[in-house]
C-alpha atoms as a PDB file:
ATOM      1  CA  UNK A   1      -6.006 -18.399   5.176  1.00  0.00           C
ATOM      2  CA  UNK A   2      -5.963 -15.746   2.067  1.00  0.00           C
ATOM      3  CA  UNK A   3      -2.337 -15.743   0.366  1.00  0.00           C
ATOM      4  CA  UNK A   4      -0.349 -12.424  -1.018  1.00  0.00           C
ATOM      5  CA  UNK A   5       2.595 -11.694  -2.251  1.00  0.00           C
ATOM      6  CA  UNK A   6       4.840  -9.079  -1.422  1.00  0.00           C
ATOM      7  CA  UNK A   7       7.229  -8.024  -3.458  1.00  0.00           C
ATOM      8  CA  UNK A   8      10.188  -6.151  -1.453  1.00  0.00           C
ATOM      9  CA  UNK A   9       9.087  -7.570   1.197  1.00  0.00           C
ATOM     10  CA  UNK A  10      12.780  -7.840   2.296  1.00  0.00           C
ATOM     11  CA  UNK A  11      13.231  -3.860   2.504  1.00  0.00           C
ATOM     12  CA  UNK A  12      12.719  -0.883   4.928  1.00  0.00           C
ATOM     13  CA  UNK A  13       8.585  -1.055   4.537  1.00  0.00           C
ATOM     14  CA  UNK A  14       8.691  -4.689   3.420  1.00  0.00           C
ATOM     15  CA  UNK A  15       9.612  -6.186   6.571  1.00  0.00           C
ATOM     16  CA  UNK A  16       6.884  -4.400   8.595  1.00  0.00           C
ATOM     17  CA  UNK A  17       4.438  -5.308   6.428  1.00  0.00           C
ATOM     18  CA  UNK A  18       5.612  -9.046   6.025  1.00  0.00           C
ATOM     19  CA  UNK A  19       5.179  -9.230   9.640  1.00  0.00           C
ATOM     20  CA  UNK A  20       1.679  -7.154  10.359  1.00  0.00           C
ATOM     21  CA  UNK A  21       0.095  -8.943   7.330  1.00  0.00           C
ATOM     22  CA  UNK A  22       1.713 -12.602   9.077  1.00  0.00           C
ATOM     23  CA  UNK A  23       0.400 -11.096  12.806  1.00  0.00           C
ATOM     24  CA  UNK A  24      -3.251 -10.780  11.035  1.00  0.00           C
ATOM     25  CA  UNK A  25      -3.757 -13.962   9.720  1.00  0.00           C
ATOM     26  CA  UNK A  26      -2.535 -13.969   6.011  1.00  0.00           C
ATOM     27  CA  UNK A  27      -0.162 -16.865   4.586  1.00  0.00           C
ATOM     28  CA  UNK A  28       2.693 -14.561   2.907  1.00  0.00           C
ATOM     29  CA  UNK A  29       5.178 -15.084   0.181  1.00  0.00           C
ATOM     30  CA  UNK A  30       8.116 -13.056  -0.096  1.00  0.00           C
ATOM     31  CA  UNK A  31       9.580 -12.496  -3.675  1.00  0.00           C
ATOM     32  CA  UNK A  32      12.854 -10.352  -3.192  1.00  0.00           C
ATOM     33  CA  UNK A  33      16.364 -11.447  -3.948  1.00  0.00           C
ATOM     34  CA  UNK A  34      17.299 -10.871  -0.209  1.00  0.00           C
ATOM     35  CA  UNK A  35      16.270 -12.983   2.861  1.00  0.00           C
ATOM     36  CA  UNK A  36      13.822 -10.878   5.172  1.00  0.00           C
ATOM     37  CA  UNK A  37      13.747 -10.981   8.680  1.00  0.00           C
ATOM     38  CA  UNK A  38      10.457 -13.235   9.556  1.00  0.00           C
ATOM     39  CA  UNK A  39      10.790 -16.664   9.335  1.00  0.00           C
ATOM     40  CA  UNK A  40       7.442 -17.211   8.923  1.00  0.00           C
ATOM     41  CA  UNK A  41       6.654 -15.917   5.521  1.00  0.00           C
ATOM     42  CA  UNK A  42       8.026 -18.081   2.565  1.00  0.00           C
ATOM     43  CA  UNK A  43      10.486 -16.476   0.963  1.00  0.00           C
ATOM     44  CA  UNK A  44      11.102 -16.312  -3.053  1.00  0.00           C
ATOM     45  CA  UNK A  45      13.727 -14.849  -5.078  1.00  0.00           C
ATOM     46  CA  UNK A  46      12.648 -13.873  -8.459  1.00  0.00           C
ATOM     47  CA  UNK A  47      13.989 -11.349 -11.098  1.00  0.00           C
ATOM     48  CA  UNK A  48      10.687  -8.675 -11.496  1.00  0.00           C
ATOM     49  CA  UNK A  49      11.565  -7.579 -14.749  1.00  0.00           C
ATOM     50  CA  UNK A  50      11.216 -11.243 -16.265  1.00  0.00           C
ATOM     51  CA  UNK A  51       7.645 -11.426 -16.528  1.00  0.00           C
ATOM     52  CA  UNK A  52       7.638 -15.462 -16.492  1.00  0.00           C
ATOM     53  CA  UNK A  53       8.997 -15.258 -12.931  1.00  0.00           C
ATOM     54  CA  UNK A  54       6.685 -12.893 -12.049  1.00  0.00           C
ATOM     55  CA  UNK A  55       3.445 -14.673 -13.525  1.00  0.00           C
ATOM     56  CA  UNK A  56       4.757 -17.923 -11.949  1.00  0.00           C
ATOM     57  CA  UNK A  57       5.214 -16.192  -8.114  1.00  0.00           C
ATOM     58  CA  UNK A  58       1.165 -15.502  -8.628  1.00  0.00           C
ATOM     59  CA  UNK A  59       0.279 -18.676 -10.062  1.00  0.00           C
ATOM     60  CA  UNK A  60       1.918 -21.804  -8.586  1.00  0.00           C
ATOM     61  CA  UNK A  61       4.922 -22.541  -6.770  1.00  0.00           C
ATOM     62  CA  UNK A  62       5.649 -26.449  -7.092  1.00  0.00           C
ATOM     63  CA  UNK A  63       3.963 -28.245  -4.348  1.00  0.00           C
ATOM     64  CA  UNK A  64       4.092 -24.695  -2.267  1.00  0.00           C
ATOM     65  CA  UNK A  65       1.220 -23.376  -2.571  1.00  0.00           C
ATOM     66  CA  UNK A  66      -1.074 -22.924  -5.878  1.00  0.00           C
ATOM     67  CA  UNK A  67      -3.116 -19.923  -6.351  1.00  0.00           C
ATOM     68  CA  UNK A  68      -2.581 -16.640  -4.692  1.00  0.00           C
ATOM     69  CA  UNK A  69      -5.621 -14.295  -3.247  1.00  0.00           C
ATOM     70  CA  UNK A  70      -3.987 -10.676  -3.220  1.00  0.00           C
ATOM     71  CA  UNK A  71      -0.755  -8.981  -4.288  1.00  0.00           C
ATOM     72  CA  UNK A  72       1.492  -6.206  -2.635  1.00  0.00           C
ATOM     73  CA  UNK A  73       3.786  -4.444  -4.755  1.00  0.00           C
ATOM     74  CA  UNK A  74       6.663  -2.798  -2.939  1.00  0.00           C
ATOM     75  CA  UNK A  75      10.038  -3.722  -4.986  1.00  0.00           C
ATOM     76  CA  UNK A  76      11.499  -0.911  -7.048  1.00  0.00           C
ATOM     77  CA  UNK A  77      14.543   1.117  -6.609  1.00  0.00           C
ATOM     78  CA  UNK A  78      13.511   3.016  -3.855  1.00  0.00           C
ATOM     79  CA  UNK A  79      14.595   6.846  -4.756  1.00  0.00           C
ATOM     80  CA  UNK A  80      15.774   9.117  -7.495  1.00  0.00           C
ATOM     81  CA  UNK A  81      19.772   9.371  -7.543  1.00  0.00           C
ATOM     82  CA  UNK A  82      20.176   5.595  -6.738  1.00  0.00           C
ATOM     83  CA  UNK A  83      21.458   4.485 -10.185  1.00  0.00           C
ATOM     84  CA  UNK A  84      21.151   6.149 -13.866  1.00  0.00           C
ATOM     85  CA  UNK A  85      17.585   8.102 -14.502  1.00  0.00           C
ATOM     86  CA  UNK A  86      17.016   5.502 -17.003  1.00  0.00           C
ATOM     87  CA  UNK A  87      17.642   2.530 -15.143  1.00  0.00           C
ATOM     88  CA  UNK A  88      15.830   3.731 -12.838  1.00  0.00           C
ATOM     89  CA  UNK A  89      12.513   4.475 -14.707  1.00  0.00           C
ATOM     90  CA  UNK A  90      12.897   1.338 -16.802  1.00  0.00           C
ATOM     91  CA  UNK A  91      13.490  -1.066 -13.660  1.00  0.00           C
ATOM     92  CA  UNK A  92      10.672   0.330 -11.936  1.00  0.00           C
ATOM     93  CA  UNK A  93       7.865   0.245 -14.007  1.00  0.00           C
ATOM     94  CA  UNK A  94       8.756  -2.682 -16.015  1.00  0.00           C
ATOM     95  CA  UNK A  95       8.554  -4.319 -12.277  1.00  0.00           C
ATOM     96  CA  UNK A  96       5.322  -2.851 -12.303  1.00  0.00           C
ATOM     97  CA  UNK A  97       3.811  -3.556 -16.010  1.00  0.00           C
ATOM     98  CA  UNK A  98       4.875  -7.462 -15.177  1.00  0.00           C
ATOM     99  CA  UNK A  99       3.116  -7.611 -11.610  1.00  0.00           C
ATOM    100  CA  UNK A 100       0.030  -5.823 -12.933  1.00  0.00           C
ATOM    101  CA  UNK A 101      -0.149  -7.953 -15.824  1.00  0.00           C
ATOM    102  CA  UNK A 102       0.839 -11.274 -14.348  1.00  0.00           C
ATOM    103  CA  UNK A 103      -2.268 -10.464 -11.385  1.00  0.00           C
ATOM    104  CA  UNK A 104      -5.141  -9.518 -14.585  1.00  0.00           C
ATOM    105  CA  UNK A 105      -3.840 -13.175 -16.289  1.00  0.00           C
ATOM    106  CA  UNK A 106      -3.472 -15.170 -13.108  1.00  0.00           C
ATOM    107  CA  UNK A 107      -7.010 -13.728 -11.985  1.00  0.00           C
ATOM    108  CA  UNK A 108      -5.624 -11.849  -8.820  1.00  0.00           C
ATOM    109  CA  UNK A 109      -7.768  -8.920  -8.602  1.00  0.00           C
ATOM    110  CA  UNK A 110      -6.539  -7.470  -5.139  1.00  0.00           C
ATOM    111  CA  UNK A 111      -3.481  -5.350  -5.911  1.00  0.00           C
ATOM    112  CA  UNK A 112      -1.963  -2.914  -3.425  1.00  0.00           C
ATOM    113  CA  UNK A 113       1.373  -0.832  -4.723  1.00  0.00           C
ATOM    114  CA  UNK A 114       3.477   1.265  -3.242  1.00  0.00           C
ATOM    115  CA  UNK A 115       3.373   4.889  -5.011  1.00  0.00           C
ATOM    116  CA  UNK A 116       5.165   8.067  -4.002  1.00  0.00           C
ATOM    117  CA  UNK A 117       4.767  11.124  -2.217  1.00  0.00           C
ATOM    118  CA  UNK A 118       7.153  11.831  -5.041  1.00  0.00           C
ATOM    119  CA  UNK A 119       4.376  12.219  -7.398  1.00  0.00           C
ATOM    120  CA  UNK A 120       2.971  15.422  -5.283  1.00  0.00           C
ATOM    121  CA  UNK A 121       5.889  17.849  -7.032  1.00  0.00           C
ATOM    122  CA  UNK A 122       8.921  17.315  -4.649  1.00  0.00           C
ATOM    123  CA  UNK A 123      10.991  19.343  -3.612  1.00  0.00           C
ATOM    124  CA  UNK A 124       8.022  21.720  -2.505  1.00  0.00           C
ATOM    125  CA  UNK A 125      10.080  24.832  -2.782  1.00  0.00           C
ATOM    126  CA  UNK A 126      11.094  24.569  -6.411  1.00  0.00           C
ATOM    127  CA  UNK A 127       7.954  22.480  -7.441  1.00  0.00           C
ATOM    128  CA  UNK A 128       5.478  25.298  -5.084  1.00  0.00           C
ATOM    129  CA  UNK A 129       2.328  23.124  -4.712  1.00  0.00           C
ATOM    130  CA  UNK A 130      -1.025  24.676  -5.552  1.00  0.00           C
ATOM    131  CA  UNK A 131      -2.053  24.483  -1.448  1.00  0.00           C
ATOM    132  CA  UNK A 132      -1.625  22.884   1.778  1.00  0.00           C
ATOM    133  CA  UNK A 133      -2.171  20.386   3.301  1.00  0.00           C
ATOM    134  CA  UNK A 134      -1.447  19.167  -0.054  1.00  0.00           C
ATOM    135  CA  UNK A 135      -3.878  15.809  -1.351  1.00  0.00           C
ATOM    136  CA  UNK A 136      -5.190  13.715  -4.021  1.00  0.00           C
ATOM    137  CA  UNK A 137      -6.930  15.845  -6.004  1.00  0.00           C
ATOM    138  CA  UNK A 138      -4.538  17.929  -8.315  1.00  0.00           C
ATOM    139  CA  UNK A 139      -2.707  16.273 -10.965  1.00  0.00           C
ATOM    140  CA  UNK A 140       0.717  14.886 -10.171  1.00  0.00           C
ATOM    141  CA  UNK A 141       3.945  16.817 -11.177  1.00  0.00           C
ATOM    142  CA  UNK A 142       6.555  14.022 -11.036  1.00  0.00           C
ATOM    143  CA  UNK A 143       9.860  16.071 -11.159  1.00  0.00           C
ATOM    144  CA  UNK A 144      12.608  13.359 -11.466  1.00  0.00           C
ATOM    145  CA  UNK A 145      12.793  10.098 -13.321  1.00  0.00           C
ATOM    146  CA  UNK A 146      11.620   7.991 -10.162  1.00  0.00           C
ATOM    147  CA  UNK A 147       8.282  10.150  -9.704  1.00  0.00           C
ATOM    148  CA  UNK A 148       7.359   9.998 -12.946  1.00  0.00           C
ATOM    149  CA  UNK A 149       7.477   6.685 -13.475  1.00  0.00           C
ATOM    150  CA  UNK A 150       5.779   6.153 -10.093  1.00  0.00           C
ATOM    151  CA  UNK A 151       3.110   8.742 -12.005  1.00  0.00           C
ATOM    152  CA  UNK A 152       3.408   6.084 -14.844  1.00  0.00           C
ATOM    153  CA  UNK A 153       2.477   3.200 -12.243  1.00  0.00           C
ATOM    154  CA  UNK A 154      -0.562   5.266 -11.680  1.00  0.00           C
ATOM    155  CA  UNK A 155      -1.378   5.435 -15.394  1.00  0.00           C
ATOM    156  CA  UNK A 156      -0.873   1.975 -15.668  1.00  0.00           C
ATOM    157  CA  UNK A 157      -3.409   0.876 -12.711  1.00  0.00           C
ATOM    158  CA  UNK A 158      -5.567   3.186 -14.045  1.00  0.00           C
ATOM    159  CA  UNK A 159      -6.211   1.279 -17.059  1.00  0.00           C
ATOM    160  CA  UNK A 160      -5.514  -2.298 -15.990  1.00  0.00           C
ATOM    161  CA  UNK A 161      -8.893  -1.612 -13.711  1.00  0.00           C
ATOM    162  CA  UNK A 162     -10.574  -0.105 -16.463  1.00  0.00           C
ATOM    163  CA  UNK A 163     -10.245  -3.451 -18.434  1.00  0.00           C
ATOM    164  CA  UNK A 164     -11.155  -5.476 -16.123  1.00  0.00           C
ATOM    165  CA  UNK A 165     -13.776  -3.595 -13.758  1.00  0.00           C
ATOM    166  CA  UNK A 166     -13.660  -6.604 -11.191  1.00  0.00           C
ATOM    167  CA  UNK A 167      -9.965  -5.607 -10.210  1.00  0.00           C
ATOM    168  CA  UNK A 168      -9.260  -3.338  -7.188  1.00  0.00           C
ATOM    169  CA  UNK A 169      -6.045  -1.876  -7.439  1.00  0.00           C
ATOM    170  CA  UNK A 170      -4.429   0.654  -4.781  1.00  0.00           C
ATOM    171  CA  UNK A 171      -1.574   3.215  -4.872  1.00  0.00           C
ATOM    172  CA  UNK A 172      -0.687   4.158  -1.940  1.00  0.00           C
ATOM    173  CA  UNK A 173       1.351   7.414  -2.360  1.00  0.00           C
ATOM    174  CA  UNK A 174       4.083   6.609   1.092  1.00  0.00           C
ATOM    175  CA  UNK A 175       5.667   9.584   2.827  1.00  0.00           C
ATOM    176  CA  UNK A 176       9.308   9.198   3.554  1.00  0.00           C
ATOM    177  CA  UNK A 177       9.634   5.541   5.335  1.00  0.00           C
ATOM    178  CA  UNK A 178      10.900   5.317   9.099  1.00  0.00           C
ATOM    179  CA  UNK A 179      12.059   2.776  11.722  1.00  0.00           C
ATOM    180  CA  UNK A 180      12.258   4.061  15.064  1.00  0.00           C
ATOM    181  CA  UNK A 181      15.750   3.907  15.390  1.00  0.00           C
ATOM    182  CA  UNK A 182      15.658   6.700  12.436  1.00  0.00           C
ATOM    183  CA  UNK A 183      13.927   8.682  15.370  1.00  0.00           C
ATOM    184  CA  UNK A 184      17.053   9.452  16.950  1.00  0.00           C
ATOM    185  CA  UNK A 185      18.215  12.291  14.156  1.00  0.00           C
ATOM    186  CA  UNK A 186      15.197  14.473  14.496  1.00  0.00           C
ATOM    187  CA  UNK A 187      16.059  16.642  17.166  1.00  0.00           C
ATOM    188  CA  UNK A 188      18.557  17.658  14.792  1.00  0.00           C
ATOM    189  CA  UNK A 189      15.940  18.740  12.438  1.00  0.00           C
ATOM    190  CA  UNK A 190      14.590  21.525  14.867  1.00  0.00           C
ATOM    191  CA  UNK A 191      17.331  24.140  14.194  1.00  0.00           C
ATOM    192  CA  UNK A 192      16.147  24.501  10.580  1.00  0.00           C
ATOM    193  CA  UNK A 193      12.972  24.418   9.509  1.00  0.00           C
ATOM    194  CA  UNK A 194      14.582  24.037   5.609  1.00  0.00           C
ATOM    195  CA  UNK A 195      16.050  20.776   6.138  1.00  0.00           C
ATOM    196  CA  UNK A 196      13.049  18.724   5.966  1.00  0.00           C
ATOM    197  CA  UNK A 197      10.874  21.404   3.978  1.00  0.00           C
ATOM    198  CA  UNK A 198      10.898  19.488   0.353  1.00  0.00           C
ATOM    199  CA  UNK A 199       8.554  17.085   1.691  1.00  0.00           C
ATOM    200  CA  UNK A 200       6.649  19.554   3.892  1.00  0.00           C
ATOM    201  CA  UNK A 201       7.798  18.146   7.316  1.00  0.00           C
ATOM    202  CA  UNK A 202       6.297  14.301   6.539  1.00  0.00           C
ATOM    203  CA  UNK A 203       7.125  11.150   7.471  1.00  0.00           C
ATOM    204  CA  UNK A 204       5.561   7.269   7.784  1.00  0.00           C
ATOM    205  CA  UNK A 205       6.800   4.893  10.357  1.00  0.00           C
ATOM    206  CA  UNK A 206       7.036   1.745   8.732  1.00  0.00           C
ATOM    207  CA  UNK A 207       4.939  -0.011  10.958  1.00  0.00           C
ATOM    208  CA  UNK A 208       1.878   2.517  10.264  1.00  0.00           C
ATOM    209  CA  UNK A 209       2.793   2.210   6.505  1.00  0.00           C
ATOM    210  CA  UNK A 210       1.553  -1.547   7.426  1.00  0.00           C
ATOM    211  CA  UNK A 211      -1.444  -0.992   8.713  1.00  0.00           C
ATOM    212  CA  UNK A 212      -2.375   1.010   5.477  1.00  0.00           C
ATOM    213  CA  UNK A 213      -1.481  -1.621   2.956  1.00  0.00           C
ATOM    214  CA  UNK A 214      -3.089  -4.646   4.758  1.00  0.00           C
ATOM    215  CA  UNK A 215      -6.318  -1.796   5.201  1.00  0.00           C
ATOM    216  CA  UNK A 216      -5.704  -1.403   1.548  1.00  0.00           C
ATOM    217  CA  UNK A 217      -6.191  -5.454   1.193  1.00  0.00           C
ATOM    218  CA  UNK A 218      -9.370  -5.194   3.098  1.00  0.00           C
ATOM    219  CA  UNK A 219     -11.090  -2.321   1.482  1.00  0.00           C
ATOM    220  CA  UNK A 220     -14.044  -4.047  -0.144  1.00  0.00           C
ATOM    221  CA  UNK A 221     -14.260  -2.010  -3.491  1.00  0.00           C
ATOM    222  CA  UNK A 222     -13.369  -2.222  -7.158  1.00  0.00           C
ATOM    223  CA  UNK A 223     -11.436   0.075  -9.282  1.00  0.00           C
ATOM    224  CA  UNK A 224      -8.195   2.259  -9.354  1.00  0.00           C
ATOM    225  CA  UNK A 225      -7.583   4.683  -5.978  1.00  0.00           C
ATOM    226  CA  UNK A 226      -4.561   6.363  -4.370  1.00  0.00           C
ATOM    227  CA  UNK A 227      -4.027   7.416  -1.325  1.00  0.00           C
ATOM    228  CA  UNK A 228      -1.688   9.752  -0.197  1.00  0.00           C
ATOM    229  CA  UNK A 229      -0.120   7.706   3.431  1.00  0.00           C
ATOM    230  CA  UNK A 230       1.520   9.887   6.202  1.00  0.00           C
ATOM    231  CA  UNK A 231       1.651   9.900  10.045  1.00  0.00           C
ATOM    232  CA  UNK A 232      -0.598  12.314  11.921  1.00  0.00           C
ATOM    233  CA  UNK A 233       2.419  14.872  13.048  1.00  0.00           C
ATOM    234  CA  UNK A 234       4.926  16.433  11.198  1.00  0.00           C
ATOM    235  CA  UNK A 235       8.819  15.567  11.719  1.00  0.00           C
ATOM    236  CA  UNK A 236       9.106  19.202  13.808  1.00  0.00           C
ATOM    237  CA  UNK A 237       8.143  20.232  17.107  1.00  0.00           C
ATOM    238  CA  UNK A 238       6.562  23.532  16.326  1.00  0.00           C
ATOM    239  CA  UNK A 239       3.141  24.142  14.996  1.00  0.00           C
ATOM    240  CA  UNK A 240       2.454  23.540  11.432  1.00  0.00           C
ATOM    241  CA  UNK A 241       0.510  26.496  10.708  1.00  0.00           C
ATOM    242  CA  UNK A 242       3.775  28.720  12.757  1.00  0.00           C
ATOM    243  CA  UNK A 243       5.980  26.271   9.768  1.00  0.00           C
ATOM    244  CA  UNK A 244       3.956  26.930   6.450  1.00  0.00           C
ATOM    245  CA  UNK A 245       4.247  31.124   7.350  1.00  0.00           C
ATOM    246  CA  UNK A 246       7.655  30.796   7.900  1.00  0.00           C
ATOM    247  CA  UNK A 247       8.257  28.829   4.770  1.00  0.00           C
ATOM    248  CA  UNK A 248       5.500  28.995   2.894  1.00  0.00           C
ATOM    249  CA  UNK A 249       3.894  32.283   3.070  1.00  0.00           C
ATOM    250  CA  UNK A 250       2.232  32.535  -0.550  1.00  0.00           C
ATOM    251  CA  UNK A 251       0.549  29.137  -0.648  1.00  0.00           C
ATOM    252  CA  UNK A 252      -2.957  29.286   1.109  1.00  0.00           C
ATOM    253  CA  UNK A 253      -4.304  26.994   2.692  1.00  0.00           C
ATOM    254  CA  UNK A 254      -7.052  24.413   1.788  1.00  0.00           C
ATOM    255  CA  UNK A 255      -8.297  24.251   5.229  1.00  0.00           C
ATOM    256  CA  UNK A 256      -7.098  25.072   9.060  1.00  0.00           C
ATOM    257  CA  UNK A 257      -4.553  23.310  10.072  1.00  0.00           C
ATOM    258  CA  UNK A 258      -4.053  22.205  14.002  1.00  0.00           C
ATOM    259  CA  UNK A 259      -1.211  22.131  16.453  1.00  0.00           C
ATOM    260  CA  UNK A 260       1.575  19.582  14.872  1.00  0.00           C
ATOM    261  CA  UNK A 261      -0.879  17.896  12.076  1.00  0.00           C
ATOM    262  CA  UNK A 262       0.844  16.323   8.793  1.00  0.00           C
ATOM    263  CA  UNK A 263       0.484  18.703   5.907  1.00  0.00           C
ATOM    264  CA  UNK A 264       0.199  15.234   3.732  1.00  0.00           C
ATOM    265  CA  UNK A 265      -3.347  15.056   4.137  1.00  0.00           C
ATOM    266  CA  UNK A 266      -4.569  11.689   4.677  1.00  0.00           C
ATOM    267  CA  UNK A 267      -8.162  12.962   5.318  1.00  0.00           C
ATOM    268  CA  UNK A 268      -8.802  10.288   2.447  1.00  0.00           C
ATOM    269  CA  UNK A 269      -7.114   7.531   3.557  1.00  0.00           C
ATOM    270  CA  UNK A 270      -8.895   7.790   6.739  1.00  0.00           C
ATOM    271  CA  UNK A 271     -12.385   7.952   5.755  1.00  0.00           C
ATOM    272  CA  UNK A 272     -12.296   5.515   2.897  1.00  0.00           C
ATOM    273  CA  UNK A 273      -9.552   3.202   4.563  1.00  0.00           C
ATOM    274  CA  UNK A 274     -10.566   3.403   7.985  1.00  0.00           C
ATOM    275  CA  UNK A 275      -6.460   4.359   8.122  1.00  0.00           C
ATOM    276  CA  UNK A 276      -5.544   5.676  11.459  1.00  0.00           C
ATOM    277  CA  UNK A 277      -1.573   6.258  12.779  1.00  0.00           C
ATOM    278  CA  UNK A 278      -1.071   4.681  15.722  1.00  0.00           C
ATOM    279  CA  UNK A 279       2.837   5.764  16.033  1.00  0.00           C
ATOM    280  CA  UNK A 280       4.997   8.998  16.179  1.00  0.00           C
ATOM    281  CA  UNK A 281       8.182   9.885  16.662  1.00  0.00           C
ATOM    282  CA  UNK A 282       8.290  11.965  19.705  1.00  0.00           C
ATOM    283  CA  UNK A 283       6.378   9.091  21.577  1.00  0.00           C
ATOM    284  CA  UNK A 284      10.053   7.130  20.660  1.00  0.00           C
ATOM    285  CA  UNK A 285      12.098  10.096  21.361  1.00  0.00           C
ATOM    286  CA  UNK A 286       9.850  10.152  25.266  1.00  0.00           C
ATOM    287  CA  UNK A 287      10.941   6.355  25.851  1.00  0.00           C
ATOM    288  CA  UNK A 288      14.537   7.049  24.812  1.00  0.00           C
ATOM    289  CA  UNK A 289      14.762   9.750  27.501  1.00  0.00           C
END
C-alpha cells in the first residue's frame, strides 16, 4: 500500500481527497492542525512553516510508519482577503518552499499541489484575459498577494524538478471548490450573469477535485506540469457562448464553445490526466427537487 501525505487534508478539498485517495487503496497521513472527518487516515498536526516538522511528516513518524511514497500539498490560507497580504504570501509559500524541499531531501519524488485559478488574472473583467476558454498556455497574471505567490509555487516547482529531473511535481490550478450543499445558492446566480463573471462562470466539486489529484499521483511522468482543474459546465444555466457575448464581447474565442461547457479549459487535464468530471451541480439541484 503506497503512503502520501496530505497536507490540509482537514479542509473543504482535503476531506474529499482524504477519503477518494483512502477508497483507492492508498495508506494516508493527514498533517493539519484540525481533526478531519475520516477515521481512517492517520492524522498529524504539524506547523508547515517549521521545516523540521515538515521534513519529519515525510520521513518517519515513530513506530508509525517510516518512509512516505507521494505527497499532496493542499494547506495554505485558502484566499486573498483572509488575513494581511503579507501574511498571506509569506505563510503560503514558505508552506510550500518547506514541503518541496523536505520531499527533494527525503527522496519523495511524487508531489501534487494545489495551485489557483487565481493565477489566470482574476477578476476577468478588470484583469481581461487574452481569450476564452482561457488555459495553460499564457503566462500567469497573479493580481493579489495570494495569486502571486501561488504563481511563486509555480516558480518554485519549476526549478525543484529541474534539479532533480527524477521528480514529478503537479500544480493543479483548482476552480472555486464546492460541496453539494453549496449547490443550493446557484439558482440565485441566474438573475445576473455579473455575479459569478470574475471567474468566468467556474466551479470544482470537491469530490471531482479528488479524482484529479489522486490522477495527478498516477500520471507516470517526470517533470513540472499544471493543470488548470474545473467541472465540465459552468455555474449558469444558459449557454456559454449566449454568456461570453453578453459579457465578454471583445475577447475572441480560442475555439467553439458548446451548450453549457466550462470556459476553464481542462482540454489538458483530460488528455494528459485521463481527468474526466463525473459531478455537476444541476444533477444535485434535480435530486433536491
Amino acid at each position: 500500500m503506497a503512503r502520501v501525505v496530505v497536507t490540509g487534508g482537514s479542509g473543504k478539498l482535503g476531506r474529499a481527497v482524504v477519503s477518494d485517495l483512502l477508497d483507492h487503496g492508498w495508506d494516508v497521513v493527514v498533517v493539519d492542525s484540525r481533526p478531519g472527518t475520516d477515521e481512517r487516515a492517520r492524522l498529524l498536526r504539524a506547523d508547515l512553516t517549521d521545516y523540521g516538522q515538515v521534513l519529519a511528516a515525510l520521513t518517519t513518524l515513530d513506530d508509525a510508519y517510516s518512509g512516505v511514497d507521494a505527497a499532496v500539498h493542499l494547506a495554505a490560507i485558502p484566499a486573498p482577503g483572509l488575513a494581511p497580504n503579507a501574511v498571506t504570501f509569506a505563510n503560503n509559500v514558505l508552506a510550500t518552499y518547506h514541503v518541496l524541499e523536505a520531499a527533494r531531501v527525503a527522496g519523495v519524488r511524487n508531489v501534487v499541489w494545489a495551485s489557483s485559478e487565481t493565477v489566470l488574472g482574476l477578476p476577468f473583467l478588470e484583469q481581461v484575459p487574452p481569450y476564452f476558454p482561457v488555459d495553460e498556455d499564457y503566462r500567469v497574471v497573479p493580481t493579489t498577494s495570494y495569486s502571486l505567490g501561488k504563481a511563486v509555487d509555480e516558480e518554485l516547482a519549476h526549478h525543484f524538478c529541474r534539479w532533480d529531473p527524477a521528480a514529478k511535481i503537479v500544480g493543479l490550478r483548482f476552480s472555486n471548490v464546492m460541496e453539494p450543499h453549496d449547490y443550493a445558492a446557484y439558482e440565485d446566480f441566474q438573475d445576473d450573469l455579473l455575479e459569478r463573471s470574475w471567474n468566468a462562470w467556474g466551479y470544482i466539486d470537491a469530490r471531482d477535485g479528488a479524482q484529479a489529484v489522486r490522477k495527478a499521483l498516477e500520471l507516470d511522468a517526470t517533470g513540472y506540469d499544471v493543470f488548470i482543474i474545473a467541472n465540465a459546465d459552468t455555474v449558469m444555466r444558459r449557454p456559454s457562448a449566449d454568456l461570453l457575448a453578453e459579457v465578454f464581447p471583445d475577447v475572441p474565442l480560442r475555439r467553439p464553445v458548446e451548450g453549457r461547457e466550462t470556459l476553464l479549459s481542462i482540454d489538458k487535464a483530460r488528455r494528459v490526466l485521463g481527468y474526466e468530471p463525473q459531478h455537476s451541480w444541476q444533477d444535485e439541484a434535480s435530486r433536491r427537487s
